[in-house]
PDB file of N, CA and C in Angstrom:
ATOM      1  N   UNK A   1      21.943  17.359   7.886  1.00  0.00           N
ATOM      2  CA  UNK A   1      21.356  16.868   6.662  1.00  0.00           C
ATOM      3  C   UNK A   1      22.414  16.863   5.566  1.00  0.00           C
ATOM      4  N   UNK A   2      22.112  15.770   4.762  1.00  0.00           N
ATOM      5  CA  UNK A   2      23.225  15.830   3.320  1.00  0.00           C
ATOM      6  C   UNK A   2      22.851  16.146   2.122  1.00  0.00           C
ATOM      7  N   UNK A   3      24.091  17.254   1.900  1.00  0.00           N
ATOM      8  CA  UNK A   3      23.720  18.006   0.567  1.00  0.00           C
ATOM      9  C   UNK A   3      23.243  17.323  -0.328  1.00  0.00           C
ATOM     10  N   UNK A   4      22.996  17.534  -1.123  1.00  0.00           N
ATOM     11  CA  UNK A   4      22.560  16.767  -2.533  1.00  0.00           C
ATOM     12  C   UNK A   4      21.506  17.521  -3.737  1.00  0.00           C
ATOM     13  N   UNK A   5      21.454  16.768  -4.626  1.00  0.00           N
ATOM     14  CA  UNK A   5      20.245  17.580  -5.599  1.00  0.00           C
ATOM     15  C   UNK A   5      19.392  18.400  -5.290  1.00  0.00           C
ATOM     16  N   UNK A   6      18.496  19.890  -6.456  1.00  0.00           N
ATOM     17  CA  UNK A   6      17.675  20.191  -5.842  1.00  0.00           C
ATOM     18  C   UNK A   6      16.894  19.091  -5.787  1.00  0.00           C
ATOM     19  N   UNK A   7      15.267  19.745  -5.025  1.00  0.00           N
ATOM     20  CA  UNK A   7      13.916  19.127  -5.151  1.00  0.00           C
ATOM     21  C   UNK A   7      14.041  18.522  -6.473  1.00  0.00           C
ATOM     22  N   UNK A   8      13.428  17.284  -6.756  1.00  0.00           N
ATOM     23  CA  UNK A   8      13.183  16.845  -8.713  1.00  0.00           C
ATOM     24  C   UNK A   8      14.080  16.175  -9.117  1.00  0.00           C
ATOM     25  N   UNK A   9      15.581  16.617  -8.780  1.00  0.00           N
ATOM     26  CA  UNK A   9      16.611  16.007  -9.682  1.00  0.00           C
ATOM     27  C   UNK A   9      17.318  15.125  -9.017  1.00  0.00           C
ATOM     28  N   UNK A  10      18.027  14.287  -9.938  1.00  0.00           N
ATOM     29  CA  UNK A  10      19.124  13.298  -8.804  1.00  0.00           C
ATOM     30  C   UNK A  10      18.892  12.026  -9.260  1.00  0.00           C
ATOM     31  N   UNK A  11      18.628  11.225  -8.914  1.00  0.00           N
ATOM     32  CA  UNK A  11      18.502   9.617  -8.817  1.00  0.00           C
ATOM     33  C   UNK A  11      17.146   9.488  -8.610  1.00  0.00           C
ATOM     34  N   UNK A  12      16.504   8.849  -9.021  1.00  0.00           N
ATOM     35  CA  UNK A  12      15.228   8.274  -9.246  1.00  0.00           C
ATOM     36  C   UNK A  12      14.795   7.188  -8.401  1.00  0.00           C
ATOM     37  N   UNK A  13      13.858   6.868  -7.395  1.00  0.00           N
ATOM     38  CA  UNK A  13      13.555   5.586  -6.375  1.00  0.00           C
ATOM     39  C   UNK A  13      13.672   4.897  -7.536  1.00  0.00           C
ATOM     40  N   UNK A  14      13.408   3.487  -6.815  1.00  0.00           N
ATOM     41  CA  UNK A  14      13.042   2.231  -7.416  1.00  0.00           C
ATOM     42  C   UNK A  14      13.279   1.073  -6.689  1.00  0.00           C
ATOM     43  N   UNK A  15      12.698   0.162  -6.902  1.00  0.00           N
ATOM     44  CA  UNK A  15      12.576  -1.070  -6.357  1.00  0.00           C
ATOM     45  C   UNK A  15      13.189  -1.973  -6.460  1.00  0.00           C
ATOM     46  N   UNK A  16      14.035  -2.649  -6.038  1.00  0.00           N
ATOM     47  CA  UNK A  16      15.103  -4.119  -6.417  1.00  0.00           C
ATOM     48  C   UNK A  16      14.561  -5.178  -6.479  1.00  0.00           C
ATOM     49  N   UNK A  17      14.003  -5.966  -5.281  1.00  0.00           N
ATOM     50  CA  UNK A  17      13.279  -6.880  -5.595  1.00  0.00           C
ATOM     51  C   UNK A  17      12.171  -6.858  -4.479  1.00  0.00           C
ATOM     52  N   UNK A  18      10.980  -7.919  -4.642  1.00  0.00           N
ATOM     53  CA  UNK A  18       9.945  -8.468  -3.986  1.00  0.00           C
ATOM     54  C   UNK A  18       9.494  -9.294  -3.217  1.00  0.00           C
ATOM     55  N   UNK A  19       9.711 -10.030  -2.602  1.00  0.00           N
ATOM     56  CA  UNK A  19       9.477 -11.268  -2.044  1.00  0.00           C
ATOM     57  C   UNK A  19       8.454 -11.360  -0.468  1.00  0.00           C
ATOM     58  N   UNK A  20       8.101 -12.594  -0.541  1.00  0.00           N
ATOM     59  CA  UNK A  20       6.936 -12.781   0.739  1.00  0.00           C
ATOM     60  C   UNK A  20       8.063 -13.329   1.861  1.00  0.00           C
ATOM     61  N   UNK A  21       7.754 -12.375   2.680  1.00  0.00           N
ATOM     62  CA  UNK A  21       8.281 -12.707   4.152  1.00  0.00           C
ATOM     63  C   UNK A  21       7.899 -13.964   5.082  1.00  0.00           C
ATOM     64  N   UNK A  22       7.561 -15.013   5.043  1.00  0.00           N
ATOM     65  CA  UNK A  22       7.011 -15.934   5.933  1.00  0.00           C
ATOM     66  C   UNK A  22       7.128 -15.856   7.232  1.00  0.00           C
ATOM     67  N   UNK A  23       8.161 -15.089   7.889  1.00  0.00           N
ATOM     68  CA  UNK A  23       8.098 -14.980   8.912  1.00  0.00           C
ATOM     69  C   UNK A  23       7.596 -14.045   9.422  1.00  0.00           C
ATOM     70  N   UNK A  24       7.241 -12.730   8.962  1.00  0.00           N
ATOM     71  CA  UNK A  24       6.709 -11.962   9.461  1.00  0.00           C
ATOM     72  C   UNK A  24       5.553 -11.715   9.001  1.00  0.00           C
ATOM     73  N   UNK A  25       5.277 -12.408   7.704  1.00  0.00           N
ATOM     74  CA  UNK A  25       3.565 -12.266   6.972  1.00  0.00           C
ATOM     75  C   UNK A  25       3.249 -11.194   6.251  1.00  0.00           C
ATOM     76  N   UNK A  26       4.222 -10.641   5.753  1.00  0.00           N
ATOM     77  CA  UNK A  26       4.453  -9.345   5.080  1.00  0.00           C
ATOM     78  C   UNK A  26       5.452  -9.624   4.037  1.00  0.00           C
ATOM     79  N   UNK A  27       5.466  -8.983   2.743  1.00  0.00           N
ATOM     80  CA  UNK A  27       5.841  -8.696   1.599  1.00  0.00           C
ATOM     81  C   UNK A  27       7.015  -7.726   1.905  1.00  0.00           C
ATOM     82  N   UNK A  28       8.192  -7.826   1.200  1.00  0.00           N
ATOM     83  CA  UNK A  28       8.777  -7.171   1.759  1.00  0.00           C
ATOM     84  C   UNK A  28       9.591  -6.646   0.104  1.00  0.00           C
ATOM     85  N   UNK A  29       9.882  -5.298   0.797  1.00  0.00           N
ATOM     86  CA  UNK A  29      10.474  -4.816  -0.905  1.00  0.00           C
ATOM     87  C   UNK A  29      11.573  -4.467  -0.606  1.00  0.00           C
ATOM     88  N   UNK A  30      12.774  -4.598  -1.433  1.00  0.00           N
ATOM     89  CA  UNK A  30      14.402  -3.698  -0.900  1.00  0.00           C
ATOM     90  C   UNK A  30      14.301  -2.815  -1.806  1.00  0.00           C
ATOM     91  N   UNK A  31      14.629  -1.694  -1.863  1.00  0.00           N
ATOM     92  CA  UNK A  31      14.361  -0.187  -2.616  1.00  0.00           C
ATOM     93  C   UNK A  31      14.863   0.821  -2.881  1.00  0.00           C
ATOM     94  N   UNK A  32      15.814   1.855  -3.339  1.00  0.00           N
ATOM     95  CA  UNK A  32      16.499   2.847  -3.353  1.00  0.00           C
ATOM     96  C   UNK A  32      15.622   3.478  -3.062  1.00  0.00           C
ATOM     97  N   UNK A  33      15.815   4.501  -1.954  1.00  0.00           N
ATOM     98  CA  UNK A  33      15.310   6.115  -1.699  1.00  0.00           C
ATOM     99  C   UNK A  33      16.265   7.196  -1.755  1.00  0.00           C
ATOM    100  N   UNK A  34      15.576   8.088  -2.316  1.00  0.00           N
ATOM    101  CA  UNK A  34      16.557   9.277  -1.956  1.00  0.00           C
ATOM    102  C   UNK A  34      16.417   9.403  -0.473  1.00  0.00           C
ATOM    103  N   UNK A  35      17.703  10.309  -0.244  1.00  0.00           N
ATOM    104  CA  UNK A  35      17.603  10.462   1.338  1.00  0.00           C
ATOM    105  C   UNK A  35      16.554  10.980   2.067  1.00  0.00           C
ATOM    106  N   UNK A  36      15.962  12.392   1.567  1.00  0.00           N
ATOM    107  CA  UNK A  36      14.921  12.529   1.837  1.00  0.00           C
ATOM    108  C   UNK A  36      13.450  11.941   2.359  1.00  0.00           C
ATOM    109  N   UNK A  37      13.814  10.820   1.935  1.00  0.00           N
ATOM    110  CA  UNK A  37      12.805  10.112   2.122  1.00  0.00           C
ATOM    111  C   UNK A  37      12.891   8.872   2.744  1.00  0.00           C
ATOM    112  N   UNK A  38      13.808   8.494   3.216  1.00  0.00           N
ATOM    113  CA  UNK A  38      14.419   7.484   4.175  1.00  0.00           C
ATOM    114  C   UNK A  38      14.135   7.528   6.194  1.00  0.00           C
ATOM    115  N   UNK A  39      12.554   8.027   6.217  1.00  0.00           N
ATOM    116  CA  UNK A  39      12.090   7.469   7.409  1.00  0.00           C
ATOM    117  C   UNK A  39      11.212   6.458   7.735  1.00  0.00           C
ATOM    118  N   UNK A  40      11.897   6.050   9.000  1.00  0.00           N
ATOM    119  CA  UNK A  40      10.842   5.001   9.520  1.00  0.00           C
ATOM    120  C   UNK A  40       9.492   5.171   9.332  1.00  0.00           C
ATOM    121  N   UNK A  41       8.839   4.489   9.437  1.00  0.00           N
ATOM    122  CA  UNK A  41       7.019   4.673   9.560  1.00  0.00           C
ATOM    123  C   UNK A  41       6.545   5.802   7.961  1.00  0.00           C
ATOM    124  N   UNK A  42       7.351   5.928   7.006  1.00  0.00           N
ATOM    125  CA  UNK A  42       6.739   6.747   6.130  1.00  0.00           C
ATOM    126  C   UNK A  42       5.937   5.759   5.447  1.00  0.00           C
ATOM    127  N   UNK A  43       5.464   6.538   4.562  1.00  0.00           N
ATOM    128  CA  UNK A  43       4.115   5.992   3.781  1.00  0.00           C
ATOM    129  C   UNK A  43       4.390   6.700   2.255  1.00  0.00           C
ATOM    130  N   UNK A  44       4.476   5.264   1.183  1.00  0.00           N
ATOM    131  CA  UNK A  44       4.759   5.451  -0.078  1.00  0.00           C
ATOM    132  C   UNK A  44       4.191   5.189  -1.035  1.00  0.00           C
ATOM    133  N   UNK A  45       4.292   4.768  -2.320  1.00  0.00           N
ATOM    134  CA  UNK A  45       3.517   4.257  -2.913  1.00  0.00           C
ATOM    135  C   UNK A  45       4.500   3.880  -4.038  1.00  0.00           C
ATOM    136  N   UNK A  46       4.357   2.524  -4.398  1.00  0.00           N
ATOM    137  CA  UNK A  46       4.718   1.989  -5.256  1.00  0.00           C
ATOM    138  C   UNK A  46       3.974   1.167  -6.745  1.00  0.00           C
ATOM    139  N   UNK A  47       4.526   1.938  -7.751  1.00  0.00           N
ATOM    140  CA  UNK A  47       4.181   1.658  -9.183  1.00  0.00           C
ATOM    141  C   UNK A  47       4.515   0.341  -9.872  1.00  0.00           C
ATOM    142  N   UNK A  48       3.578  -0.406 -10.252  1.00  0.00           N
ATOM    143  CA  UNK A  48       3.763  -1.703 -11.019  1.00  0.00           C
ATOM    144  C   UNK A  48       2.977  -1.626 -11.993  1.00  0.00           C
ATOM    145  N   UNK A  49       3.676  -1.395 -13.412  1.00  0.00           N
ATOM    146  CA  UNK A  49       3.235  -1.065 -14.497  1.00  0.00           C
ATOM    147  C   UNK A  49       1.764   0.172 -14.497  1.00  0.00           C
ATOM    148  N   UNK A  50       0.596  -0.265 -14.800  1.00  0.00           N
ATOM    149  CA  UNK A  50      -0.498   0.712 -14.384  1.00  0.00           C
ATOM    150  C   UNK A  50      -0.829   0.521 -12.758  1.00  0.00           C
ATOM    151  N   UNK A  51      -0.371  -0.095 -11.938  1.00  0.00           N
ATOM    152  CA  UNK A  51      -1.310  -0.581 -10.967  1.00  0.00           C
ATOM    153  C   UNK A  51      -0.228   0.279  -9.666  1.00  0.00           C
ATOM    154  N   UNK A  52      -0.920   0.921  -8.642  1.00  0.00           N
ATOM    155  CA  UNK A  52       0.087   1.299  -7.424  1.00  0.00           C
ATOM    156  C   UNK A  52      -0.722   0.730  -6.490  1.00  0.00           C
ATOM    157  N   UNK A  53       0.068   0.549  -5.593  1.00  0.00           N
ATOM    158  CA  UNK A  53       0.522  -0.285  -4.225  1.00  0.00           C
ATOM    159  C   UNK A  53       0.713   1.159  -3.023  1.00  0.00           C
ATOM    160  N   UNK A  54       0.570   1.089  -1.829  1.00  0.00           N
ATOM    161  CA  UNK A  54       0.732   1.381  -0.859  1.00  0.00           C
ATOM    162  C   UNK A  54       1.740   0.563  -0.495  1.00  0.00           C
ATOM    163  N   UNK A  55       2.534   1.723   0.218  1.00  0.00           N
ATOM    164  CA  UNK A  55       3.746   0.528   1.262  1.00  0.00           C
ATOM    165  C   UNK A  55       4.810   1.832   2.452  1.00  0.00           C
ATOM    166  N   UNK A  56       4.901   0.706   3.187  1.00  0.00           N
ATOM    167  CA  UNK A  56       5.248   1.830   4.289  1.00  0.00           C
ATOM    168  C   UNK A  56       6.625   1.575   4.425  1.00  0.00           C
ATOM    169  N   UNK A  57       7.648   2.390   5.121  1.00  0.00           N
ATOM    170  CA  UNK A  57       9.194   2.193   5.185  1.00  0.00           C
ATOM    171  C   UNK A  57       9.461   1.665   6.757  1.00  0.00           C
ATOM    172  N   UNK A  58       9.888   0.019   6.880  1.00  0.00           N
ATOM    173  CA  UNK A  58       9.451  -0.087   8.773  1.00  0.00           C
ATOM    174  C   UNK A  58      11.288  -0.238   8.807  1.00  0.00           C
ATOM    175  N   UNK A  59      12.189  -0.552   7.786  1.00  0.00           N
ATOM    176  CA  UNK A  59      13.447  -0.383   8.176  1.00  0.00           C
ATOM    177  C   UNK A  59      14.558   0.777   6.951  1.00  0.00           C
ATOM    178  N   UNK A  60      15.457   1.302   7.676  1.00  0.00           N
ATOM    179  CA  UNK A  60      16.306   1.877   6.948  1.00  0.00           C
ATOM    180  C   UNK A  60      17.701   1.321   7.048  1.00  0.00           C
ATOM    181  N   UNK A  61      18.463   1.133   6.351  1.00  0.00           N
ATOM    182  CA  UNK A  61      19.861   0.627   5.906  1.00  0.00           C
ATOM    183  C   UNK A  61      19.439  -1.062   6.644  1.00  0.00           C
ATOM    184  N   UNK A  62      21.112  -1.504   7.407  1.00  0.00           N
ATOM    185  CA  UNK A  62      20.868  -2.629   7.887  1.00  0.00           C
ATOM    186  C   UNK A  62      19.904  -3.245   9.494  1.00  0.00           C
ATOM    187  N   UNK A  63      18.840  -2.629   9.618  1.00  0.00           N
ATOM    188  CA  UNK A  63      18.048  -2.827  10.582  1.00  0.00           C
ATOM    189  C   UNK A  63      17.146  -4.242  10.365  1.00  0.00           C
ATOM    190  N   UNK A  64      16.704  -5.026  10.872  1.00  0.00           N
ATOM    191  CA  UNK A  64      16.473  -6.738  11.319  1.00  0.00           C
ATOM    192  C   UNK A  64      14.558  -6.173  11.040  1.00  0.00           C
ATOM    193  N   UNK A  65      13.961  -7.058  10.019  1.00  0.00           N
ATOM    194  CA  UNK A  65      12.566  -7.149  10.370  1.00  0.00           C
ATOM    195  C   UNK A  65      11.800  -7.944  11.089  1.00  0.00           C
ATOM    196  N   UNK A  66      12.200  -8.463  11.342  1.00  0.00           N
ATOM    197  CA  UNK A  66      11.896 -10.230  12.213  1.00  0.00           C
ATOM    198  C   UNK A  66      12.468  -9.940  13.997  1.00  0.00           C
ATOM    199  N   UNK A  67      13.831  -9.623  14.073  1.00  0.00           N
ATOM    200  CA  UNK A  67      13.738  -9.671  15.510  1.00  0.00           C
ATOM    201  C   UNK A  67      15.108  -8.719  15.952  1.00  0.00           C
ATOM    202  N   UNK A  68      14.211  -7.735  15.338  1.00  0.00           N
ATOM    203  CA  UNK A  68      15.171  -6.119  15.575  1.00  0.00           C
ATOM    204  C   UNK A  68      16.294  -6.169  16.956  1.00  0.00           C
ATOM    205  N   UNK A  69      15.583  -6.268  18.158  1.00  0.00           N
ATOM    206  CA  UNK A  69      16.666  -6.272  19.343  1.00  0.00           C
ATOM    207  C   UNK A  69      16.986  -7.687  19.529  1.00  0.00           C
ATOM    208  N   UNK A  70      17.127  -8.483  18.691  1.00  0.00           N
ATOM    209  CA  UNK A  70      18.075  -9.799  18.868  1.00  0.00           C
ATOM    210  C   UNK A  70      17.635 -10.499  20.336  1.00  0.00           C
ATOM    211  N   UNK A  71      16.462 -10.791  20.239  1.00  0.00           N
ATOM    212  CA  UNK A  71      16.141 -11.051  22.042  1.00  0.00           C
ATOM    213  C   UNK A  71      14.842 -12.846  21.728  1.00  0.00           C
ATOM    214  N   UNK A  72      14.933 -13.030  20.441  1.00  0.00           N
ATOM    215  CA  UNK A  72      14.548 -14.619  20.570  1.00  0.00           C
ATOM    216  C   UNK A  72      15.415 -15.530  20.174  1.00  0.00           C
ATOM    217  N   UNK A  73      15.366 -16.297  21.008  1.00  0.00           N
ATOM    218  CA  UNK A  73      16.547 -17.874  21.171  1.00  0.00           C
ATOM    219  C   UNK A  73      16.848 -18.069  19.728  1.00  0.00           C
ATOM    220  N   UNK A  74      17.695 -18.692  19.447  1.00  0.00           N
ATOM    221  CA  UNK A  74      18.157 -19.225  18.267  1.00  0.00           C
ATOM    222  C   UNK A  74      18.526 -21.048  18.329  1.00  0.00           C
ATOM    223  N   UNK A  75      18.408 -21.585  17.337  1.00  0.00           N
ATOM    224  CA  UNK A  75      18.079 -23.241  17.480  1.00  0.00           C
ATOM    225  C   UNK A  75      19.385 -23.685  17.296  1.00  0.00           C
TER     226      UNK A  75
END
C-alpha cells in the first residue's frame, strides 16, 4: 500500500468530466480518487450541486470499457 495522508486530509475527489457512452449505454464519468478508494466494483456517490447520484468504479487507470480483452473485430 502507498503512503500518503492521514484519513481526511490530502486531495479532495472530484469529477472531470461527463459524457453518455453510446456504446455501452452508460454515462460515464473520469474522476480523481484518492487511492484508497480506487477499486473495481466500488460504490460511490457523486454530488451535483444539491442533487447526488450513485455511481460505481467498473475501471481503474487505463483499462477499456467497451472491449476490455480486445477480442471484437475491428472494421
Amino acid at each position: 500500500m502507498r503512503p500518503g495522508p492521514p484519513q481526511g486530509e490530502g486531495r479532495r475527489s472530484y469529477t472531470t468530466s461527463i459524457a453518455f457512452g453510446p456504446t455501452i449505454g452508460k454515462n460515464i464519468a473520469l474522476a480523481y480518487l484518492p487511492y484508497e478508494f480506487c477499486q473495481v466494483g466500488r460504490e460511490l456517490q457523486i454530488q451535483y450541486f444539491a442533487d447526488v447520484y450513485p455511481v460505481k468504479v467498473d475501471a481503474v487507470g487505463y483499462k477499456s470499457l467497451y472491449d476490455p480483452a480486445n477480442v471484437k473485430p475491428r472494421s
